[in-house]
Protein backbone atom coordinates (compact mmCIF):
# COMPACT_ATOMS: atom_id res chain seq x y z
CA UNK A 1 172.52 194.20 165.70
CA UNK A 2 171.00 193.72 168.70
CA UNK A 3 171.94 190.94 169.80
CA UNK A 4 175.15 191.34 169.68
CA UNK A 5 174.62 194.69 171.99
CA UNK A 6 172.73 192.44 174.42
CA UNK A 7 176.05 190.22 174.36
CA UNK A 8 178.14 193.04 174.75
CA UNK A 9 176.32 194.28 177.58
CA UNK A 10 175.87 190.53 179.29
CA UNK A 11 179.47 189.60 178.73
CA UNK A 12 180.61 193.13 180.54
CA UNK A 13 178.34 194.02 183.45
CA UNK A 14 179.03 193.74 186.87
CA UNK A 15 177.38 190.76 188.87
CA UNK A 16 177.33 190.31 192.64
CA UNK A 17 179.77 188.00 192.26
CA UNK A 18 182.19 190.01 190.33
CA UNK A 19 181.69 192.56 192.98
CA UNK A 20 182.38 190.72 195.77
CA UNK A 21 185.00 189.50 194.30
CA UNK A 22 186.86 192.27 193.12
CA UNK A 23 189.75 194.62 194.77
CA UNK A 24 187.91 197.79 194.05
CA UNK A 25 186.72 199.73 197.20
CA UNK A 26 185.16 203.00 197.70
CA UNK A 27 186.74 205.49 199.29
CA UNK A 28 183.84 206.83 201.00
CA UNK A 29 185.67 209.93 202.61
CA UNK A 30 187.19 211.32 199.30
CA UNK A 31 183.94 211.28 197.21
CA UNK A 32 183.67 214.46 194.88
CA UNK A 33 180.52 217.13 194.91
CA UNK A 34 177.06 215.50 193.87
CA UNK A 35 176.05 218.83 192.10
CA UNK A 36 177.84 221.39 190.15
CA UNK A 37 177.57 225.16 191.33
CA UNK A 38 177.93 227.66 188.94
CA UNK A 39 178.34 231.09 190.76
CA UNK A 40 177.98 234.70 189.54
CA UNK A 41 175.62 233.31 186.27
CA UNK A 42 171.69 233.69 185.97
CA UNK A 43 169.94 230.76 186.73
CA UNK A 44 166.77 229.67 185.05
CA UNK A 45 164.71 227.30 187.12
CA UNK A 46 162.78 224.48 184.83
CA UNK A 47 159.40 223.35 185.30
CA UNK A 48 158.99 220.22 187.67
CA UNK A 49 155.90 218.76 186.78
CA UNK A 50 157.06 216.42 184.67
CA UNK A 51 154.81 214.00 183.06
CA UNK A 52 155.71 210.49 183.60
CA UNK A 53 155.30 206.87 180.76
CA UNK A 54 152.40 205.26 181.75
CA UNK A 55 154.09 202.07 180.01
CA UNK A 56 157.51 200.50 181.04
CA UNK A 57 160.39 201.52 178.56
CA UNK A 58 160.91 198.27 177.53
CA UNK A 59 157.12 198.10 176.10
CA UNK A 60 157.20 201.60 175.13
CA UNK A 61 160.07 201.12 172.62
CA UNK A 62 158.78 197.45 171.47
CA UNK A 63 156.52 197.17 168.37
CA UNK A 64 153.68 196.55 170.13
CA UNK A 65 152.99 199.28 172.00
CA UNK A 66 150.34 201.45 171.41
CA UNK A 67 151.43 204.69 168.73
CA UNK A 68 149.55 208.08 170.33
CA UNK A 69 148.54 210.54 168.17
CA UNK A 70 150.89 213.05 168.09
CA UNK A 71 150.13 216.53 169.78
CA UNK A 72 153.37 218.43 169.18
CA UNK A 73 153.35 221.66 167.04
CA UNK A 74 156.85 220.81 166.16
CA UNK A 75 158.35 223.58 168.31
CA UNK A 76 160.36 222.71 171.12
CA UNK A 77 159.40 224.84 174.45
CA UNK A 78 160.28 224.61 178.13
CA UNK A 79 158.17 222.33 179.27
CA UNK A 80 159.55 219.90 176.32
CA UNK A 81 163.14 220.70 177.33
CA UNK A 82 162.53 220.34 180.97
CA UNK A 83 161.08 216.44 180.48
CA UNK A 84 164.45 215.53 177.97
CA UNK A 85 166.50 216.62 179.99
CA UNK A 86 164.49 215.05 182.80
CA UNK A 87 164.64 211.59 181.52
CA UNK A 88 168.24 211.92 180.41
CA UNK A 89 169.64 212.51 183.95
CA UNK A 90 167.11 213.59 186.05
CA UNK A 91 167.06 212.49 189.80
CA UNK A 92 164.54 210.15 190.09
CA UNK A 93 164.90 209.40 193.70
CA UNK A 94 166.87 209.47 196.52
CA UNK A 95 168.13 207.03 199.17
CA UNK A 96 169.65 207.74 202.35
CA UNK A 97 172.07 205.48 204.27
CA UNK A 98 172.91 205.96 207.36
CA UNK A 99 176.85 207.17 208.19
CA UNK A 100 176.95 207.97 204.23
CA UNK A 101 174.48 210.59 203.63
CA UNK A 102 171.72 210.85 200.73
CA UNK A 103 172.84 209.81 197.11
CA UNK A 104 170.39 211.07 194.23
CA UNK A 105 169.40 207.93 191.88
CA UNK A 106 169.44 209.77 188.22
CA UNK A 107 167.62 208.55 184.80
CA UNK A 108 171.20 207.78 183.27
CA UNK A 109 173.07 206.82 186.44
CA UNK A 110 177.24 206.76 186.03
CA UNK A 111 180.18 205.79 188.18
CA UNK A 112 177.99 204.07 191.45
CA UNK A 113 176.19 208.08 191.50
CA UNK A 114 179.28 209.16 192.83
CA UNK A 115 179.84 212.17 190.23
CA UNK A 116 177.76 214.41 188.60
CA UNK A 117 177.09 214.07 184.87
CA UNK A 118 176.77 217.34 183.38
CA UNK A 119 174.42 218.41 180.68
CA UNK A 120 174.55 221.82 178.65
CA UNK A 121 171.73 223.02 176.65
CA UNK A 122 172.99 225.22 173.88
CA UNK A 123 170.13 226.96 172.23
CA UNK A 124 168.83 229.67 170.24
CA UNK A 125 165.36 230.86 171.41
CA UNK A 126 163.02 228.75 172.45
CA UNK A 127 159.39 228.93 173.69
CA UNK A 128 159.43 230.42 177.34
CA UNK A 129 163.41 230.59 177.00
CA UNK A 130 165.91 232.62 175.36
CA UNK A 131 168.99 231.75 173.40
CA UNK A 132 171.99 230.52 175.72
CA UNK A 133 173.57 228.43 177.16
């Protein structure tokens, strides 16, 4: 199985070449909003310290990396909700080009980082959090 998703992904990605070569342009005056605003709703502000692999992803999902004892109770909190959804599209870092303005690198990047991907939490109550959305 995954091989053939390694061919899949191979056979479909986007080299230099193809992009130099291709028709496609970026209309850099018609971009859309990098974040999503939400008025008139209570906001609920996450932690940020975040604690980061000490091994590369590749290693850390291999068979030979090391197995940690596990120190969850089993309940999922804040802080635990905060680092998912951290490493599923958190902004990582950012770059800034001159003329073009500052474009957030995210976990699960999408579409050049030109629009946002969303990501709703629907929960029932949680440690430090209540039910919601």
């Amino acid at each position: 199985m995954g091989s053939r998703a390694l061919e899949y992904n191979e056979s479909t990605k986007h080299s230099e070449i193809s992009l130099r070569t291709s028709a496609h342009y970026l209309d850099w005056e018609n971009k859309p909003g990098q974040f999503k605003v939400y008025t008139g709703v209570p906001v609920r502000e996450l932690p940020t310290d975040i604690l980061k692999p000490s091994l590369n992803a590749l290693v850390s999902i291999s068979a030979g990396a090391p197995k940690e004892k596990q120190t969850s109770t089993g309940s999922l909190g804040i802080e635990t909700l905060a680092e998912l959804l951290f490493f599923c599209d958190g902004i990582t870092r950012q770059v800034n080009i001159p003329g073009r303005g500052t474009f957030y690198m995210r976990a699960a990047p999408a579409t050049g980082a030109l629009y946002p991907i969303e990501l709703y939490v629907f929960c029932r109550n949680l440690e430090g959090i209540g039910a919601g959305v």
